[in-house]
PDB file of N, CA and C in Angstrom:
ATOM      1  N   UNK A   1     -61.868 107.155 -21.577  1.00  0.00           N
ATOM      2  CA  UNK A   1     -60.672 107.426 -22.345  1.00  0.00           C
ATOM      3  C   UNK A   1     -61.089 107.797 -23.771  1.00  0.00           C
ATOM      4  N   UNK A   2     -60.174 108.551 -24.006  1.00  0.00           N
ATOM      5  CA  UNK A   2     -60.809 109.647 -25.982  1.00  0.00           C
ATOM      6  C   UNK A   2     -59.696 108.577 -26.560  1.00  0.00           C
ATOM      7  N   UNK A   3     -60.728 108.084 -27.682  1.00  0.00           N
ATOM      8  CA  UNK A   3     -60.465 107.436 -28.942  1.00  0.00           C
ATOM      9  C   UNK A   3     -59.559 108.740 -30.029  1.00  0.00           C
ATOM     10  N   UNK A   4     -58.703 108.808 -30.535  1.00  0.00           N
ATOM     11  CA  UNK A   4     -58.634 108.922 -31.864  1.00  0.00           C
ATOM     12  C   UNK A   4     -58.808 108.496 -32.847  1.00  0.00           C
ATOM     13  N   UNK A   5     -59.538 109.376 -33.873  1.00  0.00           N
ATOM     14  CA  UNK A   5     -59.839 108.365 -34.819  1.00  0.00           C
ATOM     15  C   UNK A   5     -58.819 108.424 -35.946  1.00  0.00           C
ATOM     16  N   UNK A   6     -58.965 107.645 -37.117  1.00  0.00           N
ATOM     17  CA  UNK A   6     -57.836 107.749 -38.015  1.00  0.00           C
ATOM     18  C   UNK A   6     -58.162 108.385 -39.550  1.00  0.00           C
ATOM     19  N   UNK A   7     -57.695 109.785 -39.390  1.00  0.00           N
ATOM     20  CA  UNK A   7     -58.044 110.238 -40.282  1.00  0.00           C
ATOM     21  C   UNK A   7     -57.331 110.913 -41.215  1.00  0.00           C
ATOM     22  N   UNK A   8     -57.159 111.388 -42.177  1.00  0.00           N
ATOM     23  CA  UNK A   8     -56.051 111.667 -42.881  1.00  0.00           C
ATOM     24  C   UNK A   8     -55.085 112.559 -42.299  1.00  0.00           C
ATOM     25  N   UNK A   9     -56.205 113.214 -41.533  1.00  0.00           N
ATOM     26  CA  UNK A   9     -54.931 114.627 -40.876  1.00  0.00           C
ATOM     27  C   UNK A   9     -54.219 113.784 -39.896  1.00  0.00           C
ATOM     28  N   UNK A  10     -54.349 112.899 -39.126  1.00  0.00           N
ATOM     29  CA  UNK A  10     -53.215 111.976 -38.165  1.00  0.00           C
ATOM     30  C   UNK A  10     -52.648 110.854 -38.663  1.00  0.00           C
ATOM     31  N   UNK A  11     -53.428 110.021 -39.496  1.00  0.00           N
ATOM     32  CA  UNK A  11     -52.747 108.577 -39.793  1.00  0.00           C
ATOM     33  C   UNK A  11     -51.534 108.824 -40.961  1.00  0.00           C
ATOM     34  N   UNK A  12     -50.652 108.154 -40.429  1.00  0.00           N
ATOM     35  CA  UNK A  12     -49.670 107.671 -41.203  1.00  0.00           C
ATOM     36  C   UNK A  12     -49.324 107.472 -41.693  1.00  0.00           C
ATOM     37  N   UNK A  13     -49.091 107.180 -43.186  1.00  0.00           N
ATOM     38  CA  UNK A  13     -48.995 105.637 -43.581  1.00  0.00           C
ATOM     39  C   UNK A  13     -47.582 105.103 -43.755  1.00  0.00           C
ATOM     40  N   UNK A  14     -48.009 103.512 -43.819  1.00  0.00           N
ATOM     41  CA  UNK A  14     -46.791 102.159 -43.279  1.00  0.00           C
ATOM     42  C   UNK A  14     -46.032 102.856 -44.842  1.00  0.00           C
ATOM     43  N   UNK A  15     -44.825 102.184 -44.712  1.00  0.00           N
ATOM     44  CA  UNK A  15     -44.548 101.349 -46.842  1.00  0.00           C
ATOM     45  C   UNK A  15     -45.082 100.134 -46.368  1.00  0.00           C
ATOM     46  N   UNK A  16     -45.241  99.701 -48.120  1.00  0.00           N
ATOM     47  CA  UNK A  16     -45.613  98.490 -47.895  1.00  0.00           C
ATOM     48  C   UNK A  16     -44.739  97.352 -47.555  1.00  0.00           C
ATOM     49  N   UNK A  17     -45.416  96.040 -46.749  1.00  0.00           N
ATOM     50  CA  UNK A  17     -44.515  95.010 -46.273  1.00  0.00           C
ATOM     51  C   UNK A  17     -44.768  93.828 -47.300  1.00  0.00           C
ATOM     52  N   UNK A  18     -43.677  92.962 -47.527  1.00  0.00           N
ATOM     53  CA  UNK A  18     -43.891  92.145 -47.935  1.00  0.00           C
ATOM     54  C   UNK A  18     -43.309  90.542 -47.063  1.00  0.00           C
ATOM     55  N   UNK A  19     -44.397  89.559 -47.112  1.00  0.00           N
ATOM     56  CA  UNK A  19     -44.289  88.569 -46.342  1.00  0.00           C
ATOM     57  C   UNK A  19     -43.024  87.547 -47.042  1.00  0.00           C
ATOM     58  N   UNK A  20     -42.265  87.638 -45.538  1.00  0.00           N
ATOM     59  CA  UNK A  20     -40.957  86.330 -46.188  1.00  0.00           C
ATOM     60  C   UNK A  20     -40.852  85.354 -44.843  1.00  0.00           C
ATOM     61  N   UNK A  21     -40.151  84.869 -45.459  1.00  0.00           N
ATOM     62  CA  UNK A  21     -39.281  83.798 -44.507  1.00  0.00           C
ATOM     63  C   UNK A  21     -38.204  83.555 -44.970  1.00  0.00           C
ATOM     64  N   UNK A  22     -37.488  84.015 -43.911  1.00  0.00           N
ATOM     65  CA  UNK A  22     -35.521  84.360 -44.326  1.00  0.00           C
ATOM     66  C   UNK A  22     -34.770  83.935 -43.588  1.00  0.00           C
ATOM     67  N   UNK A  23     -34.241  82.537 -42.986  1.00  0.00           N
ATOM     68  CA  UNK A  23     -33.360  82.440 -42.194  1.00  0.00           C
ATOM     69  C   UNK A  23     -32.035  82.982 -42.421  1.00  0.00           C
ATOM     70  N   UNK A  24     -31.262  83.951 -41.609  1.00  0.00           N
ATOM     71  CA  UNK A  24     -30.677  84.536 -41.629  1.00  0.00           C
ATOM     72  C   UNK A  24     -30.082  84.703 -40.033  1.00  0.00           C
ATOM     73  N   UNK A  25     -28.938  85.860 -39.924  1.00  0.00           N
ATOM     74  CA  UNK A  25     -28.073  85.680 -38.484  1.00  0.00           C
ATOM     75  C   UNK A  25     -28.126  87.435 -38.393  1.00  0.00           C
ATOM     76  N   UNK A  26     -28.356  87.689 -37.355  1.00  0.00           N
ATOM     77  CA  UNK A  26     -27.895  89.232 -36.829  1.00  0.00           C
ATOM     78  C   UNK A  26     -26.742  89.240 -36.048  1.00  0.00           C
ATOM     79  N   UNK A  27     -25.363  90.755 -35.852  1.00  0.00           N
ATOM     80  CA  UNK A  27     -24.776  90.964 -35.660  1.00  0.00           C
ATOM     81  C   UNK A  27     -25.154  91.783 -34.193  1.00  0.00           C
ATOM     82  N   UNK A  28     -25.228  91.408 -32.915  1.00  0.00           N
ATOM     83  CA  UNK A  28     -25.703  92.039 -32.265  1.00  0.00           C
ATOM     84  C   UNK A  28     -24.387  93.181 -31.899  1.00  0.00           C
ATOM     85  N   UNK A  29     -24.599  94.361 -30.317  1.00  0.00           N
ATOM     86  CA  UNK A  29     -23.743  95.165 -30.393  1.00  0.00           C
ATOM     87  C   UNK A  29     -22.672  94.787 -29.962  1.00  0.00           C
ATOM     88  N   UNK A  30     -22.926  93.218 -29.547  1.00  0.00           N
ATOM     89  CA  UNK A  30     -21.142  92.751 -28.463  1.00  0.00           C
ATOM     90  C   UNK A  30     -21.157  91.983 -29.311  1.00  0.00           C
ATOM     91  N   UNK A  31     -20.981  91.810 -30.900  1.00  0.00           N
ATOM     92  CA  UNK A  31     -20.295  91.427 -31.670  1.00  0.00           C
ATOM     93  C   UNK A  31     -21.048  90.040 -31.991  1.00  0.00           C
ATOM     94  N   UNK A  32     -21.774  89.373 -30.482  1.00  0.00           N
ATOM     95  CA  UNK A  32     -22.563  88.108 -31.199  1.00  0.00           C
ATOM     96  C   UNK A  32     -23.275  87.194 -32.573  1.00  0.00           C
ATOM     97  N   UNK A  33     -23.303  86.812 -32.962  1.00  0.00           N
ATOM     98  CA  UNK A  33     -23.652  86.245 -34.072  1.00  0.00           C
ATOM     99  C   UNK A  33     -25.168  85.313 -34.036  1.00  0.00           C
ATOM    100  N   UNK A  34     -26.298  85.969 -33.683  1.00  0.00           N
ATOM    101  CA  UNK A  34     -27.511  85.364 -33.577  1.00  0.00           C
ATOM    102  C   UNK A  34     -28.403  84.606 -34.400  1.00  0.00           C
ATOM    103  N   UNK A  35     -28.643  83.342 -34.546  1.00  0.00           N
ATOM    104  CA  UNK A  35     -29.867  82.745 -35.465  1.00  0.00           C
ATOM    105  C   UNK A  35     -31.034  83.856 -35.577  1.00  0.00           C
ATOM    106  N   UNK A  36     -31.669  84.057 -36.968  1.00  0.00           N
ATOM    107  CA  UNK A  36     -32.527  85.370 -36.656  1.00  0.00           C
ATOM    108  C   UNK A  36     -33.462  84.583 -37.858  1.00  0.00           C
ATOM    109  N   UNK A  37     -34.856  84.700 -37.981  1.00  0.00           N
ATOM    110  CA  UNK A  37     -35.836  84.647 -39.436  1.00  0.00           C
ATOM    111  C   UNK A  37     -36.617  85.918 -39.076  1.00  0.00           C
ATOM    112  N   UNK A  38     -35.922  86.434 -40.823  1.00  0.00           N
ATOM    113  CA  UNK A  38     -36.917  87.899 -41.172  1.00  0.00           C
ATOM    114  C   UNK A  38     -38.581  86.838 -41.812  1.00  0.00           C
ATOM    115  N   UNK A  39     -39.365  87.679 -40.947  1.00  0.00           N
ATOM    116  CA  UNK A  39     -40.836  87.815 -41.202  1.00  0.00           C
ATOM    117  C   UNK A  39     -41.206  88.245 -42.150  1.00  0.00           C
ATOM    118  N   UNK A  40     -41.276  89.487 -42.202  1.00  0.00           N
ATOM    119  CA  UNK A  40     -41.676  90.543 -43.277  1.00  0.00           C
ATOM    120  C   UNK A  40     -40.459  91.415 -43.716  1.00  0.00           C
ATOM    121  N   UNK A  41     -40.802  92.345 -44.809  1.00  0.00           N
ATOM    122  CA  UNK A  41     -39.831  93.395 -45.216  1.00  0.00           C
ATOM    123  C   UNK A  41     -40.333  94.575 -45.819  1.00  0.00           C
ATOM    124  N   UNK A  42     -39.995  96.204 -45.381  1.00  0.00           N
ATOM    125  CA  UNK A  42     -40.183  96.502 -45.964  1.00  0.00           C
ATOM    126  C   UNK A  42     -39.157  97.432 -46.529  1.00  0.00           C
ATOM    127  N   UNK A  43     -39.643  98.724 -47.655  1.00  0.00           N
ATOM    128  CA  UNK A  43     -38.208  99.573 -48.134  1.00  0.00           C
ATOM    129  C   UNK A  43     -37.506 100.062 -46.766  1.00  0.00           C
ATOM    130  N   UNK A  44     -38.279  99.812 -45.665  1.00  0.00           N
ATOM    131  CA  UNK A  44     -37.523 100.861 -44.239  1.00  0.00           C
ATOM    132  C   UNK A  44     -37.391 100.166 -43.361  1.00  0.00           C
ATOM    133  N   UNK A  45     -37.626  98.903 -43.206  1.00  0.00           N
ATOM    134  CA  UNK A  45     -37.380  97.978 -42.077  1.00  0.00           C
ATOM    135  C   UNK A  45     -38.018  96.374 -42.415  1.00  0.00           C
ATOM    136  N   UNK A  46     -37.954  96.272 -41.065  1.00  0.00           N
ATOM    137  CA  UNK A  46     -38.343  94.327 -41.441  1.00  0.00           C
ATOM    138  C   UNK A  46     -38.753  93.661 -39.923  1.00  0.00           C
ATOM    139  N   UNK A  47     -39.459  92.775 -39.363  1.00  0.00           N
ATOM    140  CA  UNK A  47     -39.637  91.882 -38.565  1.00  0.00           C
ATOM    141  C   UNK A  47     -39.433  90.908 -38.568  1.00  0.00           C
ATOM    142  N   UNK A  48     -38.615  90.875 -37.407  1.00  0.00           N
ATOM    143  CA  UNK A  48     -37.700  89.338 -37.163  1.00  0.00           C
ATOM    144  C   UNK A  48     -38.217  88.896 -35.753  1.00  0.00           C
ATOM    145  N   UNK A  49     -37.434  87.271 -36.036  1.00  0.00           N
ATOM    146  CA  UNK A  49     -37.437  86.602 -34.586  1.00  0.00           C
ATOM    147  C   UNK A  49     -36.027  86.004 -34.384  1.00  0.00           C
ATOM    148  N   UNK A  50     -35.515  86.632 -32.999  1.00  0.00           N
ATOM    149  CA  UNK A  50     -34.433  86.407 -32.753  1.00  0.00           C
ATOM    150  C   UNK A  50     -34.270  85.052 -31.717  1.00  0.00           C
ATOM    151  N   UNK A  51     -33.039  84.192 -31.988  1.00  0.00           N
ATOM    152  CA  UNK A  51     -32.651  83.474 -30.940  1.00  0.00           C
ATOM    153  C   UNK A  51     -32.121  83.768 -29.144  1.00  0.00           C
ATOM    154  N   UNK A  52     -32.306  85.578 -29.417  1.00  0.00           N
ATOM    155  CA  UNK A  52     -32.362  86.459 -27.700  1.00  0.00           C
ATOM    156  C   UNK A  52     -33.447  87.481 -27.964  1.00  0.00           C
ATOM    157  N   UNK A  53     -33.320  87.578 -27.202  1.00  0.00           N
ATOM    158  CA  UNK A  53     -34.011  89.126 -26.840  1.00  0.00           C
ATOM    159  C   UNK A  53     -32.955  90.420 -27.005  1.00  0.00           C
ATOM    160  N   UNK A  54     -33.636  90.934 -28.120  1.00  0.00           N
ATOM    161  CA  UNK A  54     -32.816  92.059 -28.167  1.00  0.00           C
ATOM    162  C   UNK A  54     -33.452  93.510 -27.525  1.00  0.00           C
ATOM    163  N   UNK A  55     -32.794  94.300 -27.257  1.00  0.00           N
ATOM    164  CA  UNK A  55     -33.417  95.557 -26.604  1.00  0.00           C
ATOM    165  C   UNK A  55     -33.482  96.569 -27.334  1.00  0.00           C
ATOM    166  N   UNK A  56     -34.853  97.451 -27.025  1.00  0.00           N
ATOM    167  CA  UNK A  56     -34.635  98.586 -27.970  1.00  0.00           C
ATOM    168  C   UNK A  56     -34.119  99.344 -28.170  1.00  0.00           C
ATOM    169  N   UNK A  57     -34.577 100.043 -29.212  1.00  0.00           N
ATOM    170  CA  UNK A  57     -32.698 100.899 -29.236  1.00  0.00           C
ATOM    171  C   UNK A  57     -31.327 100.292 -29.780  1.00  0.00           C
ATOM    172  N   UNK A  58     -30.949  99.407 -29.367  1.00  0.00           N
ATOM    173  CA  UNK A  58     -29.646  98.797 -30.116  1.00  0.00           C
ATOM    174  C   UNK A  58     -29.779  98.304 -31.461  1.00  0.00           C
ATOM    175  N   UNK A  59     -28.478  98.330 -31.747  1.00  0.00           N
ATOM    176  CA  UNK A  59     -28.333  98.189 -33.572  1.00  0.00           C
ATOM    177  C   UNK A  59     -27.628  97.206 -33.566  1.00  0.00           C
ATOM    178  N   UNK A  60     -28.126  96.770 -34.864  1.00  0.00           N
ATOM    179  CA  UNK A  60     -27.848  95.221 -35.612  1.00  0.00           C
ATOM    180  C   UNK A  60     -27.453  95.602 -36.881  1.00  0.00           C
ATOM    181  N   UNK A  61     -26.111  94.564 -37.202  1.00  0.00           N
ATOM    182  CA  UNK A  61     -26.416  94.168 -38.540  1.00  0.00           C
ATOM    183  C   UNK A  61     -26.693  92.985 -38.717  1.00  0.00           C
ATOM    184  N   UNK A  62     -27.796  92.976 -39.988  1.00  0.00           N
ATOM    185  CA  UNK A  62     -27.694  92.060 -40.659  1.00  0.00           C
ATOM    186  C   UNK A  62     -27.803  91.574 -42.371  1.00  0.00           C
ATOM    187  N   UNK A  63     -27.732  90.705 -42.952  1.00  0.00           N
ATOM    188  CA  UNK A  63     -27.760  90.363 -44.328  1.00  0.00           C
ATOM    189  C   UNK A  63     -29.291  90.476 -44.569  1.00  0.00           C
ATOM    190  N   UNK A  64     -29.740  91.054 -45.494  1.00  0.00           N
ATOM    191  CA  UNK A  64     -31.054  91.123 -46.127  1.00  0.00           C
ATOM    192  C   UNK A  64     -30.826  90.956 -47.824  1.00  0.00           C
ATOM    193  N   UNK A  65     -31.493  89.745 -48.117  1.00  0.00           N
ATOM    194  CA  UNK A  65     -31.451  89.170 -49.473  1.00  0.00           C
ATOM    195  C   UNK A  65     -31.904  90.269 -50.548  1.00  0.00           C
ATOM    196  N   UNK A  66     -31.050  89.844 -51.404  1.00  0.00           N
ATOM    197  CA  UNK A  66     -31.440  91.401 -52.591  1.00  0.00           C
ATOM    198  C   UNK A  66     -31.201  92.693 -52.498  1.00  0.00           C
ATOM    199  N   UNK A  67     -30.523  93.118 -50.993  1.00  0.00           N
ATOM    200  CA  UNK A  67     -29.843  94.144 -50.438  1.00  0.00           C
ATOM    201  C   UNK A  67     -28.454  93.838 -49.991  1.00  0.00           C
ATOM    202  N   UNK A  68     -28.370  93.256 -49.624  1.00  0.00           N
ATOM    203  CA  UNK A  68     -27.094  92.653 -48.875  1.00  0.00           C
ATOM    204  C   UNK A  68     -26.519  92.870 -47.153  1.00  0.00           C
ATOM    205  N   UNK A  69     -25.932  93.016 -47.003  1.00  0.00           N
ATOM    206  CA  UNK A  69     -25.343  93.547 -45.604  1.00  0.00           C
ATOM    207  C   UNK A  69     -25.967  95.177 -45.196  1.00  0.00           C
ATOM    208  N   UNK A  70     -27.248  95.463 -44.180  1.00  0.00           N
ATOM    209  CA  UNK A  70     -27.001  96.682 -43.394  1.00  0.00           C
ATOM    210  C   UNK A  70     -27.072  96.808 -42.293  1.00  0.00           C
ATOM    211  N   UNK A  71     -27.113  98.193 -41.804  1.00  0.00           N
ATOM    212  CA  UNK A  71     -27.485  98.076 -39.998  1.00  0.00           C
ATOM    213  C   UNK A  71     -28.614  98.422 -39.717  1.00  0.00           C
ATOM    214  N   UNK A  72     -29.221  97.970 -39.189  1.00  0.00           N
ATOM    215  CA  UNK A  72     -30.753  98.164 -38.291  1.00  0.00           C
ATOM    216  C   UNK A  72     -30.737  98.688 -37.026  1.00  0.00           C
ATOM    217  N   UNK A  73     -31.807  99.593 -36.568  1.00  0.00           N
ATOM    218  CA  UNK A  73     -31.409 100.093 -35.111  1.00  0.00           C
ATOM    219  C   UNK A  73     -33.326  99.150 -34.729  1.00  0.00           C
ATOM    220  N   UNK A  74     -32.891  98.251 -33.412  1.00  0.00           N
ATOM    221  CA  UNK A  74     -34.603  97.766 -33.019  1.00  0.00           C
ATOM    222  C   UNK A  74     -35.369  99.049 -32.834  1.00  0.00           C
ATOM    223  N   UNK A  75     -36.830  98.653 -32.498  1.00  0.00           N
ATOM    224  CA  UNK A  75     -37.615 100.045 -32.510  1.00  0.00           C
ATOM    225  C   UNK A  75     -38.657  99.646 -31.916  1.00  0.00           C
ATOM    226  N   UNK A  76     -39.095  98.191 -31.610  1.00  0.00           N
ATOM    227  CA  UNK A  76     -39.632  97.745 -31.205  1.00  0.00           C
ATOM    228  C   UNK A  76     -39.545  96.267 -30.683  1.00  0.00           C
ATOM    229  N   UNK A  77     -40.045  95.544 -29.401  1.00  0.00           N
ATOM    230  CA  UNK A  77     -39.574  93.904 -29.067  1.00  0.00           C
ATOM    231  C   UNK A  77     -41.087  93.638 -28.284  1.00  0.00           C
ATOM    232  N   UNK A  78     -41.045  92.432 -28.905  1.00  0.00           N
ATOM    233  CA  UNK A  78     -41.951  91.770 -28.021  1.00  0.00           C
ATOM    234  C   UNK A  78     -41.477  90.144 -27.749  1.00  0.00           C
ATOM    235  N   UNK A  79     -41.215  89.606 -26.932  1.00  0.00           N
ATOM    236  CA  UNK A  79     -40.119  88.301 -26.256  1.00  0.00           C
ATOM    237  C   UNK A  79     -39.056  88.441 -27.534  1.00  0.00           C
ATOM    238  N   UNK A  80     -39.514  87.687 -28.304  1.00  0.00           N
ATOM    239  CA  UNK A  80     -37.967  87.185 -29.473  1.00  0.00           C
ATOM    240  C   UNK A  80     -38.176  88.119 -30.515  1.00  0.00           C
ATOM    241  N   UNK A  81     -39.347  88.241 -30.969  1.00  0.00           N
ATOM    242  CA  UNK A  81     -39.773  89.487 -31.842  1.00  0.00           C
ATOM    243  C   UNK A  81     -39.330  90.452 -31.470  1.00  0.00           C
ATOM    244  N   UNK A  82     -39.138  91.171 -33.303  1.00  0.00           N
ATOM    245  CA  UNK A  82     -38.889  92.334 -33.169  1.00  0.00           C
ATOM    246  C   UNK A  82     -38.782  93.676 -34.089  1.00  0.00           C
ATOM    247  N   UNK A  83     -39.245  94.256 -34.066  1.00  0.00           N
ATOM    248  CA  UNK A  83     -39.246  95.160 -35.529  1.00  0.00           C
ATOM    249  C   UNK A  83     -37.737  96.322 -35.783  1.00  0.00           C
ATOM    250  N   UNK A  84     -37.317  95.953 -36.623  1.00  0.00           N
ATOM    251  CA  UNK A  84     -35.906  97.401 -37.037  1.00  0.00           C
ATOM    252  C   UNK A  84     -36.125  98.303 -38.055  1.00  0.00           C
ATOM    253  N   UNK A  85     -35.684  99.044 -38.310  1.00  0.00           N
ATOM    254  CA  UNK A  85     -35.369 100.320 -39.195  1.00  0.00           C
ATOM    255  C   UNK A  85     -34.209 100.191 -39.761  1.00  0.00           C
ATOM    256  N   UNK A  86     -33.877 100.085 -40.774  1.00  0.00           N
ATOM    257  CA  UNK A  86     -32.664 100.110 -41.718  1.00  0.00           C
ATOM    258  C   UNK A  86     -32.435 101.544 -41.620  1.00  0.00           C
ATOM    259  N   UNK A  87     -30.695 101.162 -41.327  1.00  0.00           N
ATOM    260  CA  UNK A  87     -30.782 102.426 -41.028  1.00  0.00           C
ATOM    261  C   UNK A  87     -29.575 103.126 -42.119  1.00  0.00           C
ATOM    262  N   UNK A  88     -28.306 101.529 -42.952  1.00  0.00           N
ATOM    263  CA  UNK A  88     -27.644 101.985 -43.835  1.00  0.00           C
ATOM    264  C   UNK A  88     -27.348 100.794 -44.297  1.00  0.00           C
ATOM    265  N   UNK A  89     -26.397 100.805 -46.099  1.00  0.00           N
ATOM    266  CA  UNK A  89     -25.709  99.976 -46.277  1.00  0.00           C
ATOM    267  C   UNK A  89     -24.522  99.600 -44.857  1.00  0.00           C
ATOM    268  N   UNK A  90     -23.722  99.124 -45.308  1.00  0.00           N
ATOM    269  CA  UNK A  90     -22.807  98.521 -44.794  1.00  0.00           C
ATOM    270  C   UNK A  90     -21.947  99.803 -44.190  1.00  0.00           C
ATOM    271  N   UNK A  91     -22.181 100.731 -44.555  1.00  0.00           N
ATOM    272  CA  UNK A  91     -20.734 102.003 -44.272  1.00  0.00           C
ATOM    273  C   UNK A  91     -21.829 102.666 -43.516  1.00  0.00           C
ATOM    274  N   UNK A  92     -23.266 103.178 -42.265  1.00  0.00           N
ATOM    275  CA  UNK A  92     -23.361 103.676 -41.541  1.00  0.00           C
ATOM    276  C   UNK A  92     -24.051 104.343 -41.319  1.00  0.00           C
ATOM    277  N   UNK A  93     -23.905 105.188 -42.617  1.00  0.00           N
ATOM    278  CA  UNK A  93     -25.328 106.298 -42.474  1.00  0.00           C
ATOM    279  C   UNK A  93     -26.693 105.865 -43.167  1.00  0.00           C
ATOM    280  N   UNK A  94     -27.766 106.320 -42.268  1.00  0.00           N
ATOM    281  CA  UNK A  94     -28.744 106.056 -42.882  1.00  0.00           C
ATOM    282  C   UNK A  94     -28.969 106.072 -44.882  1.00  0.00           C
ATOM    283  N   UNK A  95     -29.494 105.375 -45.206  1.00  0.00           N
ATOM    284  CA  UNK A  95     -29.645 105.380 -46.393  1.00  0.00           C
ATOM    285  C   UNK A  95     -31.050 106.610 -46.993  1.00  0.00           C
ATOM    286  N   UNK A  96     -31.266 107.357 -48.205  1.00  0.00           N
ATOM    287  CA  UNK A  96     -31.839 108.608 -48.229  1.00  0.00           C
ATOM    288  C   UNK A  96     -32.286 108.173 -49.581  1.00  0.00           C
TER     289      UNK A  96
END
């Protein structure tokens, strides 16, 4: 199997994350109200651990300290973990 390597012409780069611990609640899409702690954060998303399993693809809101209320769409899960994408304030559209 061919390695890629990581080199400027392919790699990425993250924003930066910063390490928290946030107990906090997500809004799942049937309206649920989930125990959730944000992990990390960054300007474009955040990692959490949820009290379910959420699936990818579906959107959340939730409260993020120093931002307040937005929606997240998941993007990634692993059991309770899970990584989102902010995707707006409170009114929907992605934020720019």
């Amino acid at each position: 199997m061919e390695q890629t390597a990581r080199t400027k012409a392919n790699y990425v780069q993250r924003p930066p994350r910063w390490a928290v611990k946030v107990d906090t609640s997500v809004i799942d899409g049937c309206g649920r109200e989930l125990q959730t702690t944000i992990w990390n954060l960054s300007d474009g998303g955040f990692m959490a651990e949820c009290e379910e399993k959420l699936p990818i693809g579906s959107q959340v809101a939730i409260e993020i300290p120093g931002r307040g209320p937005v929606r997240a769409e998941v993007r990634w899960a692993l059991g309770w973990r899970f990584g989102a994408m902010i995707l707006s304030g409170a009114g929907g559209e992605r934020d720019r």
